[in-house]
Protein backbone atom coordinates (compact mmCIF):
# COMPACT_ATOMS: atom_id res chain seq x y z
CA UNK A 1 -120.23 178.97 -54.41
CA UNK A 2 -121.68 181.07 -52.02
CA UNK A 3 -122.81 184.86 -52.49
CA UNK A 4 -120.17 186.49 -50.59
CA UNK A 5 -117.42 184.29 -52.59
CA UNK A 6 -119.42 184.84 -56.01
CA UNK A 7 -119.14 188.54 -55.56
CA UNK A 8 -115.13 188.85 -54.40
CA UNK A 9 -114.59 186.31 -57.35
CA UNK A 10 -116.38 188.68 -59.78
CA UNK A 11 -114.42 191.95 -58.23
CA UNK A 12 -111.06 189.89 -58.72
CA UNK A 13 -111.58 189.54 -62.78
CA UNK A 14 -112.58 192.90 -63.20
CA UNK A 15 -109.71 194.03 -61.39
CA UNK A 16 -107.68 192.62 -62.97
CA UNK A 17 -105.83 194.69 -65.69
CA UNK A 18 -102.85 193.19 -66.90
CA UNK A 19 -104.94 190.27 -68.73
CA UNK A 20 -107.36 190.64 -70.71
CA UNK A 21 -110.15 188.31 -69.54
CA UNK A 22 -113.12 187.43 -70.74
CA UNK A 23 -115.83 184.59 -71.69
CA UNK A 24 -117.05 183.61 -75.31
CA UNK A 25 -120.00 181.99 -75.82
CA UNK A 26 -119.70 178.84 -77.90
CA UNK A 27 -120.04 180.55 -81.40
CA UNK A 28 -117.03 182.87 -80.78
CA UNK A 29 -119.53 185.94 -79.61
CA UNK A 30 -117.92 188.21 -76.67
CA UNK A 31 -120.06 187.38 -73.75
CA UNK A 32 -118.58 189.60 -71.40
CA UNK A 33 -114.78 191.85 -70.72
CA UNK A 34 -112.93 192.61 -67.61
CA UNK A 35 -110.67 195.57 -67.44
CA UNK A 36 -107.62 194.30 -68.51
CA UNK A 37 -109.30 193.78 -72.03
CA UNK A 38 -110.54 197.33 -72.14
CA UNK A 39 -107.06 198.20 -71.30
CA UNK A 40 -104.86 195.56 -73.69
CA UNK A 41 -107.45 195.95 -77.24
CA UNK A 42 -109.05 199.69 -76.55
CA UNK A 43 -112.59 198.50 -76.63
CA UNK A 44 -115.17 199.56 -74.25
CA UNK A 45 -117.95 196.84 -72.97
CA UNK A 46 -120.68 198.00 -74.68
CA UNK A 47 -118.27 198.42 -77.99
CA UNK A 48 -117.23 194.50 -77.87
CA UNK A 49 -119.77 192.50 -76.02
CA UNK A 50 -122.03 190.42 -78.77
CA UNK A 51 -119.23 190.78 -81.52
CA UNK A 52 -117.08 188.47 -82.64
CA UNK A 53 -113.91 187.58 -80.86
CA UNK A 54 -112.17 187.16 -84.63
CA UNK A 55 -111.94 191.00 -84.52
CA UNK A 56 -108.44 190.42 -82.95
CA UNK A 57 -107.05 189.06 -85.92
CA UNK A 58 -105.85 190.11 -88.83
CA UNK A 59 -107.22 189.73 -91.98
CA UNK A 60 -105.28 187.13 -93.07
CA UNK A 61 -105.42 184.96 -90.01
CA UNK A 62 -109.64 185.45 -90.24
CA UNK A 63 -109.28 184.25 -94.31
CA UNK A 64 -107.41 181.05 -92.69
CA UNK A 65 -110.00 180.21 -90.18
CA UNK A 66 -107.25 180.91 -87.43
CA UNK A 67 -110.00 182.13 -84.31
CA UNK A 68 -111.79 179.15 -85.44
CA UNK A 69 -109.15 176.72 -84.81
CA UNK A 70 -108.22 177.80 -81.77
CA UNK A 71 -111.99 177.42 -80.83
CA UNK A 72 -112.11 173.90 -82.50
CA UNK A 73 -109.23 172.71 -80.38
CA UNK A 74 -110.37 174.08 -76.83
CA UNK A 75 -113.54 172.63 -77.75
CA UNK A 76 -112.22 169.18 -78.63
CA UNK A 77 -109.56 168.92 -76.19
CA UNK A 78 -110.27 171.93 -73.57
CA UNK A 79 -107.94 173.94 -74.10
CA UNK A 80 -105.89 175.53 -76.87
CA UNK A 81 -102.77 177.55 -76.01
CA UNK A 82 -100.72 179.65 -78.57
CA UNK A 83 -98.52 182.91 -79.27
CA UNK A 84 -99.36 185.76 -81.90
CA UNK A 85 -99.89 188.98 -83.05
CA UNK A 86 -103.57 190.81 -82.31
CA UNK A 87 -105.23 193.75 -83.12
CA UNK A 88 -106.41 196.30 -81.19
CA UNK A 89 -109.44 199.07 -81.86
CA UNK A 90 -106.97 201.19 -83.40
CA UNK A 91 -104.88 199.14 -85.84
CA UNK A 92 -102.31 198.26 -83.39
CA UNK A 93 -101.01 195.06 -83.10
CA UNK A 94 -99.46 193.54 -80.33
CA UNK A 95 -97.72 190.26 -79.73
CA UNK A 96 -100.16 188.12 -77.14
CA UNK A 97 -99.90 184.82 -75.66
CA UNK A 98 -103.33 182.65 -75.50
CA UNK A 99 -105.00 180.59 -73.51
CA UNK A 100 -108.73 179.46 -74.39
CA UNK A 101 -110.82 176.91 -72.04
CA UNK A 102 -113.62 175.36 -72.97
CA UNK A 103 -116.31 175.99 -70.38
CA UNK A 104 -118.75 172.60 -70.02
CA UNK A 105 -122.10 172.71 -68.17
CA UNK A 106 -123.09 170.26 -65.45
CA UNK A 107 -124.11 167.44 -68.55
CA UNK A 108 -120.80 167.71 -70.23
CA UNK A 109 -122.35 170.14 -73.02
CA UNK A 110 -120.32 173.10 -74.17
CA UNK A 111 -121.33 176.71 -72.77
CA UNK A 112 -118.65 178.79 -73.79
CA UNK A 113 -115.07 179.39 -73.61
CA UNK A 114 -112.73 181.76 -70.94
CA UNK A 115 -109.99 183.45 -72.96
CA UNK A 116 -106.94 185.05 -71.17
CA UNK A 117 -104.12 187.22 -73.52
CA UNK A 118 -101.26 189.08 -71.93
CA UNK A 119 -99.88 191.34 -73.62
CA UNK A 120 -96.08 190.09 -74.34
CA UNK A 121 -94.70 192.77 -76.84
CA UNK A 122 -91.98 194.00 -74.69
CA UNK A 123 -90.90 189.88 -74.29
CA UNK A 124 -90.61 189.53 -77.77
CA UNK A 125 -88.93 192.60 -78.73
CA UNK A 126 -86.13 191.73 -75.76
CA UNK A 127 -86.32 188.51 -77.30
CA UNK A 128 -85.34 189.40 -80.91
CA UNK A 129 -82.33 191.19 -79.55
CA UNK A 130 -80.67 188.00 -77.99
């Protein structure tokens, strides 16, 4: 990829605010955020980058290796897709779908993983009322 195209590619994630994306690195670590996460879980850059992505799960779902599975599977597969609720900064929670990729270097070895939620609250809730 060229400069110019690296660059517009770059501005077109961070733009990008009604996803939340963003790349792990291959032990579930935030490597970076775009602004849709800032604007879907309430945490700045410098807040989430180096923690672990299993803050946006509950409790319950962390005591259940839940992030870890989903991490497994993208790994062993390449990607893992599923529905839940999540857990913003403040306590929230909001329903999200998932989508993790595994990210392979040149050599086939694992450098990470590209994770995408949308918020889908208002789906579900029009959803429940059907």
């Amino acid at each position: 990829m060229d400069k110019n195209a690296d660059v517009m590619y770059r501005l077109l994630v961070q733009s990008v605010i009604d996803y939340a994306i963003y790349m792990l690195k291959p032990d579930g670590t935030v490597a970076n955020w775009n602004a849709g996460a800032q604007r879907a879980k309430g945490y700045t850059p410098d807040e989430i980058v180096g923690k672990h992505f299993s803050l946006f799960y509950s409790e319950n779902d962390r005591l259940n290796g839940v992030p870890q599975r989903g991490l497994d599977t993208a790994a062993r597969t390449g990607s893992f897709e599923t529905e839940g609720w999540r857990y913003r900064k403040d306590g929230s929670a909001f329903w999200a779908h998932v989508v993790i990729d595994a990210i392979r270097g040149p050599h086939g070895e694992l450098i990470g993983f590209a994770k995408i939620t949308r918020d889908c609250t208002e789906q579900q809730a029009q959803q429940r009322k059907e």
